[in-house]
N, C-alpha and C. Protein backbone atom coordinates (compact mmCIF):
# COMPACT_ATOMS: atom_id res chain seq x y z
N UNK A 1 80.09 81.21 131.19
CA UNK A 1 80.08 81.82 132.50
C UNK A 1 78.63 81.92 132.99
N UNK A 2 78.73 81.60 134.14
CA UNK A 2 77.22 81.91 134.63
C UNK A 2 76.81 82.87 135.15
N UNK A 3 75.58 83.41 135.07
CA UNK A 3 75.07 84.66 135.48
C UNK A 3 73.88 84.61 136.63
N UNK A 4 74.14 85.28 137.36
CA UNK A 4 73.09 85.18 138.46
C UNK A 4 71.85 85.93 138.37
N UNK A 5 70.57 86.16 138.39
CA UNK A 5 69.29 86.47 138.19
C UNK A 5 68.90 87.68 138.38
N UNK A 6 69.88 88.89 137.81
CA UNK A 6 69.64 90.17 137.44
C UNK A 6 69.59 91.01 136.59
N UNK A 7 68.93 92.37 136.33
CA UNK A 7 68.59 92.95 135.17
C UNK A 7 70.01 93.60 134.13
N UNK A 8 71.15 93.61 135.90
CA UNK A 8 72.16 94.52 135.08
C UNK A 8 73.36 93.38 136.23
N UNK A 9 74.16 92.86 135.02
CA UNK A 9 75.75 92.24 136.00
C UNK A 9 76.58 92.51 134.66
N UNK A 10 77.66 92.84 135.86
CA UNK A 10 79.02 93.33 135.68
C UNK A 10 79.95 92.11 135.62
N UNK A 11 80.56 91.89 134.46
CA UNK A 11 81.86 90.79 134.74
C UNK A 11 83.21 91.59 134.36
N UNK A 12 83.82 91.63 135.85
CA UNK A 12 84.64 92.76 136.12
C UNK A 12 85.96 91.53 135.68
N UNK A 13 86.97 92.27 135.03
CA UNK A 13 88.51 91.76 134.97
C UNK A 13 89.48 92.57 135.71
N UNK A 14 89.82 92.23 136.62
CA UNK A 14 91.39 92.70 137.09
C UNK A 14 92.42 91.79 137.49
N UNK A 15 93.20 92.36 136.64
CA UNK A 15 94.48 91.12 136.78
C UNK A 15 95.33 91.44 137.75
N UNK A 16 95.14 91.94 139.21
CA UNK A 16 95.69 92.16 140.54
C UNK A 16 95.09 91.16 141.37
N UNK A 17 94.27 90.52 140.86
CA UNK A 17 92.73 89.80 142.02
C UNK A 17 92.88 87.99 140.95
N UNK A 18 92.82 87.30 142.12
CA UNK A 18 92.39 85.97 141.64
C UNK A 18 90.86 85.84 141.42
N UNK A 19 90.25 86.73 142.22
CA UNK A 19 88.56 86.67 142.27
C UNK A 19 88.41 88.12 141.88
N UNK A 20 88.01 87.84 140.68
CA UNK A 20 87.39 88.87 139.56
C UNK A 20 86.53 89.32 140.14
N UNK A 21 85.17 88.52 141.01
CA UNK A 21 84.39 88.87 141.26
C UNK A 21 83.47 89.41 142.88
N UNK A 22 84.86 90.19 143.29
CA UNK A 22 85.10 90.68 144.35
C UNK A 22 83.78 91.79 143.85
N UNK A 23 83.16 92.42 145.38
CA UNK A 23 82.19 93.31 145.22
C UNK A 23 82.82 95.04 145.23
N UNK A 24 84.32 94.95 145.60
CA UNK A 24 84.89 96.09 145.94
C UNK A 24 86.35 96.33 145.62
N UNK A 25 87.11 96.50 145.01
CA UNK A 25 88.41 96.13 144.88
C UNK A 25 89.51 97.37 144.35
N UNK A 26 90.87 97.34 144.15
CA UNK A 26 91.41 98.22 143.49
C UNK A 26 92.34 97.44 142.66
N UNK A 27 93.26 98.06 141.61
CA UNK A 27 93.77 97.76 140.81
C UNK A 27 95.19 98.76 140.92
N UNK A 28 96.47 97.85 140.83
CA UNK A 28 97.23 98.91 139.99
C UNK A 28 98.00 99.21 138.65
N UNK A 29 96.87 98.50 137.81
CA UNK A 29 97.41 98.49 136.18
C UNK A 29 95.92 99.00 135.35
N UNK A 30 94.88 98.27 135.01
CA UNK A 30 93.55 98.06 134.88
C UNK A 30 92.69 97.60 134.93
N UNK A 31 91.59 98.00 134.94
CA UNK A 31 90.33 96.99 134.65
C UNK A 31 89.24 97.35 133.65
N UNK A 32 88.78 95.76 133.74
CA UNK A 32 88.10 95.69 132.40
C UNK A 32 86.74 95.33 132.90
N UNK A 33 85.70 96.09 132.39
CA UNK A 33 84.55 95.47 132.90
C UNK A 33 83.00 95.46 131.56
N UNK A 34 82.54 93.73 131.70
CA UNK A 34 81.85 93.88 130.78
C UNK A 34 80.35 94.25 131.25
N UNK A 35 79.46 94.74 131.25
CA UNK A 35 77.95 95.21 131.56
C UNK A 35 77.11 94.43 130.64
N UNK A 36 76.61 93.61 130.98
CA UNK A 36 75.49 92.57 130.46
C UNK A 36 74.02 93.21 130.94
N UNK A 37 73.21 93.17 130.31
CA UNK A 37 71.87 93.89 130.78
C UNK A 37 70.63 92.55 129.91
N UNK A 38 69.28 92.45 130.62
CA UNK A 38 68.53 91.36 130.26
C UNK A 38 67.40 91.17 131.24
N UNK A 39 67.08 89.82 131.50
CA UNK A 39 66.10 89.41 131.81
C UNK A 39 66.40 88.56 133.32
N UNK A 40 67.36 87.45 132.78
CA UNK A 40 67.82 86.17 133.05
C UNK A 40 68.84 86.06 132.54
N UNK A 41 69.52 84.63 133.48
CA UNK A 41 71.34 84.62 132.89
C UNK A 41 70.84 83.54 131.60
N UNK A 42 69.71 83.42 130.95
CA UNK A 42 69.47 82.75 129.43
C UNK A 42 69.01 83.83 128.98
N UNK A 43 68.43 85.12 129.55
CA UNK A 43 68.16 86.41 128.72
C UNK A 43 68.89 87.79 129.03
N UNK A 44 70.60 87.04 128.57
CA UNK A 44 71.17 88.37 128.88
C UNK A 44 71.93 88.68 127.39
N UNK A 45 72.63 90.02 127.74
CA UNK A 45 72.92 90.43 125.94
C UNK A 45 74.05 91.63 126.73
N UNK A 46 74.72 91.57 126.10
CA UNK A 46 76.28 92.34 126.15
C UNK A 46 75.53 93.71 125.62
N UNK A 47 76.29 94.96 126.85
CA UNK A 47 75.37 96.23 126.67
C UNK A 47 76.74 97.06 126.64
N UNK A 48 77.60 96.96 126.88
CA UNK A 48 78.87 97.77 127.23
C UNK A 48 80.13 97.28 127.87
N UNK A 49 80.83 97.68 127.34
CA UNK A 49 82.27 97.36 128.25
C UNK A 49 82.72 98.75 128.59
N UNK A 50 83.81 99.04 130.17
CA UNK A 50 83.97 100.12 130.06
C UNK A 50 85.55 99.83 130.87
N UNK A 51 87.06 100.53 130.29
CA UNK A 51 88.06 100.28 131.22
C UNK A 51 88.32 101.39 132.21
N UNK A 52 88.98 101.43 133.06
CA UNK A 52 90.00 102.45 133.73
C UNK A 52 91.48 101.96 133.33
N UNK A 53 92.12 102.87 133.19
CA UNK A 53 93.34 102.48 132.93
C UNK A 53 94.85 103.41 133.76
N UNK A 54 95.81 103.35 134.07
CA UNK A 54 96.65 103.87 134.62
C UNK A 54 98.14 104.19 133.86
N UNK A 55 98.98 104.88 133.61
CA UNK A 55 99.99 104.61 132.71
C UNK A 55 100.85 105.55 133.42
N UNK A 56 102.27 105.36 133.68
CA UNK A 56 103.51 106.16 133.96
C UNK A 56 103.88 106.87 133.11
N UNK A 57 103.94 108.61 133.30
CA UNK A 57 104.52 109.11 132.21
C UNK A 57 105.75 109.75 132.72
N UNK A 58 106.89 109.58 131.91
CA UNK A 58 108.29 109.50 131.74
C UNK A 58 108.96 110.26 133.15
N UNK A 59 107.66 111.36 133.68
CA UNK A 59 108.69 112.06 134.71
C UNK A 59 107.81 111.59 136.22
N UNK A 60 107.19 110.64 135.64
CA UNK A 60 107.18 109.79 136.92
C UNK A 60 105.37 109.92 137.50
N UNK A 61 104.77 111.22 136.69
CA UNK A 61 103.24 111.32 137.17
C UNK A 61 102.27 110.29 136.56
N UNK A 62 101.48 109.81 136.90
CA UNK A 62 100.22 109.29 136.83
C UNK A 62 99.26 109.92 135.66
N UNK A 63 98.73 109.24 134.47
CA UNK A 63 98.05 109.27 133.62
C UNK A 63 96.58 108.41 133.84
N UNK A 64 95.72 108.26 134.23
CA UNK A 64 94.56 108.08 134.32
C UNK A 64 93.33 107.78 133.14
N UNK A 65 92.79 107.10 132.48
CA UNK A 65 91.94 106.57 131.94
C UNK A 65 91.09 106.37 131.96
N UNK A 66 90.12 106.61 130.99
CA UNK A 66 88.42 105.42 131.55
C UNK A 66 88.06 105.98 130.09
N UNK A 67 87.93 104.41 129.72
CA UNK A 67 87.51 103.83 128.00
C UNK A 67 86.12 103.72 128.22
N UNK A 68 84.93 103.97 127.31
CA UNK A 68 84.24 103.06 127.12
C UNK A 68 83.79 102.20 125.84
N UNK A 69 83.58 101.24 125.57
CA UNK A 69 83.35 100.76 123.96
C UNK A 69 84.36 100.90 123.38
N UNK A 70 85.42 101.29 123.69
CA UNK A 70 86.53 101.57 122.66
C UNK A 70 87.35 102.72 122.76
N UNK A 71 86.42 103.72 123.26
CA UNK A 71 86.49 105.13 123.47
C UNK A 71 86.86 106.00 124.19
N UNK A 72 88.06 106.59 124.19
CA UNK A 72 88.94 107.28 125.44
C UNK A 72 87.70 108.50 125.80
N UNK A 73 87.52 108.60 127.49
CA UNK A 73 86.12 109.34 127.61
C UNK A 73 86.79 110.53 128.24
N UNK A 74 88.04 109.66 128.94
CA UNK A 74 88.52 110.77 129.85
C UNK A 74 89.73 111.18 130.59
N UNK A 75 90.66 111.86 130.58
CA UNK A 75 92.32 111.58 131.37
C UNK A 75 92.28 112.57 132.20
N UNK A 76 93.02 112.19 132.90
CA UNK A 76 93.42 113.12 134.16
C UNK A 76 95.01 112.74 134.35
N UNK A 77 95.35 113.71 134.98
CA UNK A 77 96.74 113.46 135.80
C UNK A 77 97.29 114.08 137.15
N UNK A 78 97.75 113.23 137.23
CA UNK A 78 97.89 113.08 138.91
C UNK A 78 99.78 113.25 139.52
N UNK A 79 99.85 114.08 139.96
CA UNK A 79 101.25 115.16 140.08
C UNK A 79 101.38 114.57 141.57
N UNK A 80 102.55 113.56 141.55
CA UNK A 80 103.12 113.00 142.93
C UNK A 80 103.49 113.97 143.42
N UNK A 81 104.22 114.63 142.83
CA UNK A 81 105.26 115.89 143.96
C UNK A 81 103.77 116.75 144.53
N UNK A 82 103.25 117.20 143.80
CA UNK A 82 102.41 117.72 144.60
C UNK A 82 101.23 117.67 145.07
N UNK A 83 100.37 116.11 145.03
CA UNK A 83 99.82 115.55 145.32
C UNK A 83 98.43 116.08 145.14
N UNK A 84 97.75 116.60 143.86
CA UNK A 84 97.18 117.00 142.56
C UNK A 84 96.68 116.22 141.73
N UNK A 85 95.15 115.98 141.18
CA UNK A 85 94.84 115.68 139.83
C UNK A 85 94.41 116.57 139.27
N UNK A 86 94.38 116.57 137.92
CA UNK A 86 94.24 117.36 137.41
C UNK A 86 93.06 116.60 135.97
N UNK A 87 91.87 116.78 135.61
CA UNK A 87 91.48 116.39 134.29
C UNK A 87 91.78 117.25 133.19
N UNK A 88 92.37 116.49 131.59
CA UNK A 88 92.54 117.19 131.16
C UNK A 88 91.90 117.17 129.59
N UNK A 89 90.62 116.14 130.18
CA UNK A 89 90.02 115.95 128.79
C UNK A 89 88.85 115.18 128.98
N UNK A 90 87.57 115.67 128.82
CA UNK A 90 86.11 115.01 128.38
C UNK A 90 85.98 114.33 127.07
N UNK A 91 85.70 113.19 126.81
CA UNK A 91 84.61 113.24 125.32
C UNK A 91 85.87 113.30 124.47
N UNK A 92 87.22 113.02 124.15
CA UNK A 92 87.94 112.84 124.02
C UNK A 92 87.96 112.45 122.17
N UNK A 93 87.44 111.15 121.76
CA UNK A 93 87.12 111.18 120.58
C UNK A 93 86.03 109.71 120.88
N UNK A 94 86.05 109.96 119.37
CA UNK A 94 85.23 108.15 119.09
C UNK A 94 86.25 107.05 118.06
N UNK A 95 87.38 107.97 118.11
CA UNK A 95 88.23 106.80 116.54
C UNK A 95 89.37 106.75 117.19
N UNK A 96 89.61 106.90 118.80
CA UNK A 96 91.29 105.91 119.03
C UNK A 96 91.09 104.77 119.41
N UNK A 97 92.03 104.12 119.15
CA UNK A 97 92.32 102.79 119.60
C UNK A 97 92.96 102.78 121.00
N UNK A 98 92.66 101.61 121.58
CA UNK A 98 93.39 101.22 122.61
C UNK A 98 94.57 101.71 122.92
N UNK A 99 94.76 102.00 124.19
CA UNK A 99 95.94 102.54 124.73
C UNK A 99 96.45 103.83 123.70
N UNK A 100 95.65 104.44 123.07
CA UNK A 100 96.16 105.44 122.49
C UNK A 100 95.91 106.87 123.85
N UNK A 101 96.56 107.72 123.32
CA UNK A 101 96.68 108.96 124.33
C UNK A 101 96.45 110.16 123.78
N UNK A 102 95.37 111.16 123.57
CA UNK A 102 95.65 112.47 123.04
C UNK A 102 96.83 113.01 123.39
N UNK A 103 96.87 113.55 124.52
CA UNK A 103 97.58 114.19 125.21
C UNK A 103 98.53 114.42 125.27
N UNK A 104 99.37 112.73 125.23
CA UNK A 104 100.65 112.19 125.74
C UNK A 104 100.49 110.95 124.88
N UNK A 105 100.69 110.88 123.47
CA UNK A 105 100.44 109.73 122.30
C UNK A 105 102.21 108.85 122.32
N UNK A 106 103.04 109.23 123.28
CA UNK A 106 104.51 108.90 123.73
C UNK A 106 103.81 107.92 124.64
N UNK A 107 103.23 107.51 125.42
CA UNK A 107 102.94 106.93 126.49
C UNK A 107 102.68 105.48 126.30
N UNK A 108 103.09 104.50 126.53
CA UNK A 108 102.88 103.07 126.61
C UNK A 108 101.97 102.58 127.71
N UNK A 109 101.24 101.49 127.97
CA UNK A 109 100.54 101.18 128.97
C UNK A 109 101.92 100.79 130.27
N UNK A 110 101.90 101.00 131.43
CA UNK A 110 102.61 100.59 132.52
C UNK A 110 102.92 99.07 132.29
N UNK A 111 103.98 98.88 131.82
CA UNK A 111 105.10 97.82 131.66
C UNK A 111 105.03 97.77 129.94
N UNK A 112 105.01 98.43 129.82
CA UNK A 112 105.31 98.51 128.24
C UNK A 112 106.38 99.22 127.90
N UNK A 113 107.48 99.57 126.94
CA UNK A 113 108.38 100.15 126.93
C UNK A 113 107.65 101.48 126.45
N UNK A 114 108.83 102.38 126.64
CA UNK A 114 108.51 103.65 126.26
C UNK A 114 108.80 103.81 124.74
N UNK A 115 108.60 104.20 123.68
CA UNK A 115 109.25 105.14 122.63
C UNK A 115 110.59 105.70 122.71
């Protein structure tokens, strides 16, 4: 992939968008974004990845995400009926895995089956 001649680029993934590399965009599943930091696109070096993520929970509200490195940082939830977020967790840990959930560890990513 090529990189264009800055200190800090983003190679953003969202699988809603044919062009990843839209300057502004939304998502309604996730995204994935890698943070390259350097010199030059021959002096760059992988500095971080960080996701947002979204997930349906069973009675229909909004579960909210944002990974970084691996690392669930943060959830919120978001109450349709009454049109509410709510955060319900900072700093979360450093040892879950993907798509794991403190909170709500029942929860599958949106199109995943439930438990």
């Amino acid at each position: 992939m090529s990189f264009k001649q800055f200190n800090i680029y983003n190679r953003v993934h969202a699988p809603d968008y044919a062009n990843t590399g839209a300057k502004s965009f939304g998502t309604n599943s996730t995204t994935h974004t890698e943070v390259v930091v350097g010199t030059s696109s021959r002096n760059s070096h992988d500095f971080l990845i960080h996701e947002t993520k979204v997930l349906t929970k069973p009675d229909g509200n909004k579960l909210f995400q944002f990974w970084l490195d691996g690392n669930l940082i943060k959830e919120a939830v978001y109450d349709v009926k009454e049109k509410t977020i709510t955060a319900k967790a900072s700093l979360i840990s450093t040892a879950l895995r993907d798509n794991d959930s403190v909170l709500f560890p029942e929860l599958k990513p949106d199109g995943a089956k439930h438990a």
